[in-house]
Protein backbone atom coordinates (compact mmCIF):
# COMPACT_ATOMS: atom_id res chain seq x y z
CA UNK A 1 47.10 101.58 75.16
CA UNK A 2 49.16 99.96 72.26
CA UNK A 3 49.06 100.60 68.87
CA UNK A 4 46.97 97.79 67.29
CA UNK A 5 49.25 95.28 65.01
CA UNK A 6 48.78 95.46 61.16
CA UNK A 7 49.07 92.06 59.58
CA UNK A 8 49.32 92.88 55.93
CA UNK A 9 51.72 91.08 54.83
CA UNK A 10 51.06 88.22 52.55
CA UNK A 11 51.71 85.03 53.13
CA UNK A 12 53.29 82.80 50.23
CA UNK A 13 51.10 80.59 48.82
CA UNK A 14 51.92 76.88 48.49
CA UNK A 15 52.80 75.88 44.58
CA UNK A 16 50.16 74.99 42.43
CA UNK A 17 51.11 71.40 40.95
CA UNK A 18 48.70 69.80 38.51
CA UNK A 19 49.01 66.50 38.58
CA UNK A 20 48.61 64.18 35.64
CA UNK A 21 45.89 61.09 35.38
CA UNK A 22 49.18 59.00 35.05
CA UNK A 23 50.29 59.87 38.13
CA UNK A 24 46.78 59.73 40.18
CA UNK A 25 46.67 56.19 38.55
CA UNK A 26 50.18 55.37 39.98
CA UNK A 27 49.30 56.36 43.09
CA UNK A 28 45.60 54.59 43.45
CA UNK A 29 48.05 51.61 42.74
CA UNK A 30 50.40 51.97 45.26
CA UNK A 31 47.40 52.92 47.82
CA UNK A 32 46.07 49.44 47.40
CA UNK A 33 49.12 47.82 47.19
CA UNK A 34 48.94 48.93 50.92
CA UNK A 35 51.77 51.86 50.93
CA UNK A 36 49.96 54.12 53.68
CA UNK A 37 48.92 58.00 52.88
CA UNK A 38 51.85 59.48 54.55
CA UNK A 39 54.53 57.91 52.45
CA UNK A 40 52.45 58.93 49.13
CA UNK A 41 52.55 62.51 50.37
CA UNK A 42 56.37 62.22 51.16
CA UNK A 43 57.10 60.32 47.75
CA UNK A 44 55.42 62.47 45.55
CA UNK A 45 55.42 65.57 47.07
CA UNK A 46 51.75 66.20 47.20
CA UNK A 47 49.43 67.30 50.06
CA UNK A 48 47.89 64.19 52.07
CA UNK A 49 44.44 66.50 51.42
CA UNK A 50 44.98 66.33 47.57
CA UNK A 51 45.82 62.35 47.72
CA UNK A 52 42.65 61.64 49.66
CA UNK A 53 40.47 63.30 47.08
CA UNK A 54 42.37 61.08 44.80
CA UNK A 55 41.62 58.13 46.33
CA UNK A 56 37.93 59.17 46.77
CA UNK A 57 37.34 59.40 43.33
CA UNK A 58 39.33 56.28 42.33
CA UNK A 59 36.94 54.64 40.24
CA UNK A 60 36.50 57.46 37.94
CA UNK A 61 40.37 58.26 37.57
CA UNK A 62 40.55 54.08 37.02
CA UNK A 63 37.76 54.35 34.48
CA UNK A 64 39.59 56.73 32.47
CA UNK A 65 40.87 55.80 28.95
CA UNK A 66 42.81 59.19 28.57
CA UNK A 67 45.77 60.49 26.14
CA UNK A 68 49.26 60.42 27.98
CA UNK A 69 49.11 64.32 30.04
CA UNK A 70 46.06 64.64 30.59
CA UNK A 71 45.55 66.51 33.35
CA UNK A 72 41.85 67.31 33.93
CA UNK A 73 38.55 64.81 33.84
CA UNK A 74 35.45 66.02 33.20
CA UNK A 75 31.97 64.54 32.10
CA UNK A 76 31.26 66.88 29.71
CA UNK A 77 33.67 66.14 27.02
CA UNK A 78 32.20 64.11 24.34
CA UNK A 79 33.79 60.62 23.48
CA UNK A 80 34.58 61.55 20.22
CA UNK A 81 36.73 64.45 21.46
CA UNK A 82 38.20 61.86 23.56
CA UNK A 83 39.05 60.00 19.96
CA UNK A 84 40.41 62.73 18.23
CA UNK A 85 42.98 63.32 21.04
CA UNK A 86 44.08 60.26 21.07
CA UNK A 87 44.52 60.09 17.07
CA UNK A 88 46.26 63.54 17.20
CA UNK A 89 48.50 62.24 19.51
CA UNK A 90 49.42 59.77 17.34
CA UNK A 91 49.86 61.93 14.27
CA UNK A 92 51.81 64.12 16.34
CA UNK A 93 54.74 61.92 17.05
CA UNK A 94 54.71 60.10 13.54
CA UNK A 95 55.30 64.01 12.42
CA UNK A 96 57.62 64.47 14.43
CA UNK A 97 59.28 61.49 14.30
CA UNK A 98 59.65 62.26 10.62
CA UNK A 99 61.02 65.16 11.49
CA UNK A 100 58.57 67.27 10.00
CA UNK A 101 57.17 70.92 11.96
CA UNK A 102 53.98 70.63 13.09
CA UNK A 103 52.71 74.56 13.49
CA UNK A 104 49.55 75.11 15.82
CA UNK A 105 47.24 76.00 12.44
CA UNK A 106 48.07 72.40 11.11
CA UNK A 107 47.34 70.56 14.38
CA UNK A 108 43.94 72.59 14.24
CA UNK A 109 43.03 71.83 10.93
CA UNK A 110 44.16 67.93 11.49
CA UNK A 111 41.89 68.00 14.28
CA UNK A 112 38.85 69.28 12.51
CA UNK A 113 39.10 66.59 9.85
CA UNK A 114 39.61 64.09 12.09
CA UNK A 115 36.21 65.15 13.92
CA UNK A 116 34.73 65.25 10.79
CA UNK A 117 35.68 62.01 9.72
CA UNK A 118 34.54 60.26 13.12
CA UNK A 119 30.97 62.01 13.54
């Protein structure tokens, strides 16, 4: 009888890409502009699996008034969060615009008083 075959080897996993609400907006777009599934996948590089669930949950990802990067959309975030981002964004690139550092302690503290100020 012959040895029985060990498969332990692991397999490489596919990479991980997060895409941003930008680009699930772009591609709801060009879905009902009528470019077919297949070519998304192709164009962008993403599984036809992950575009799908895109396109299923179109209406929310349409809905959403989000800062530029955003990656993730929940319901539990608070629409004043939502706000602040969007102000601190703002700040951000005036700073650094300026050409002033902005250090990780300062964008916290910014971003308390600006969710101070709006609840």
């Amino acid at each position: 009888m012959a040895p029985k075959k060990v498969t332990n080897v692991a397999k490489p996993k596919g990479k991980v890409i997060m895409t941003t609400v930008e680009l699930k907006k772009e591609l709801i777009t060009m879905w009902e502009k009528g470019t077919h599934l297949s070519d998304l996948a192709v164009q962008c590089g993403i599984v036809k699996l992950t575009i799908s669930t895109i396109l299923k949950n179109r209406e929310a990802i349409k809905a959403a008034d989000v800062v530029k990067g955003v990656k993730f959309l929940t319901s539990k975030r608070l629409p004043a969060v939502e706000e602040v981002e969007k102000l601190l964004m703002v700040w951000i690139n005036e700073k650094q615009l300026a050409g002033d550092s902005v250090s990780e302690a300062i964008i916290c503290e910014k971003a308390r008083l600006l969710y101070s100020d709006i609840t």
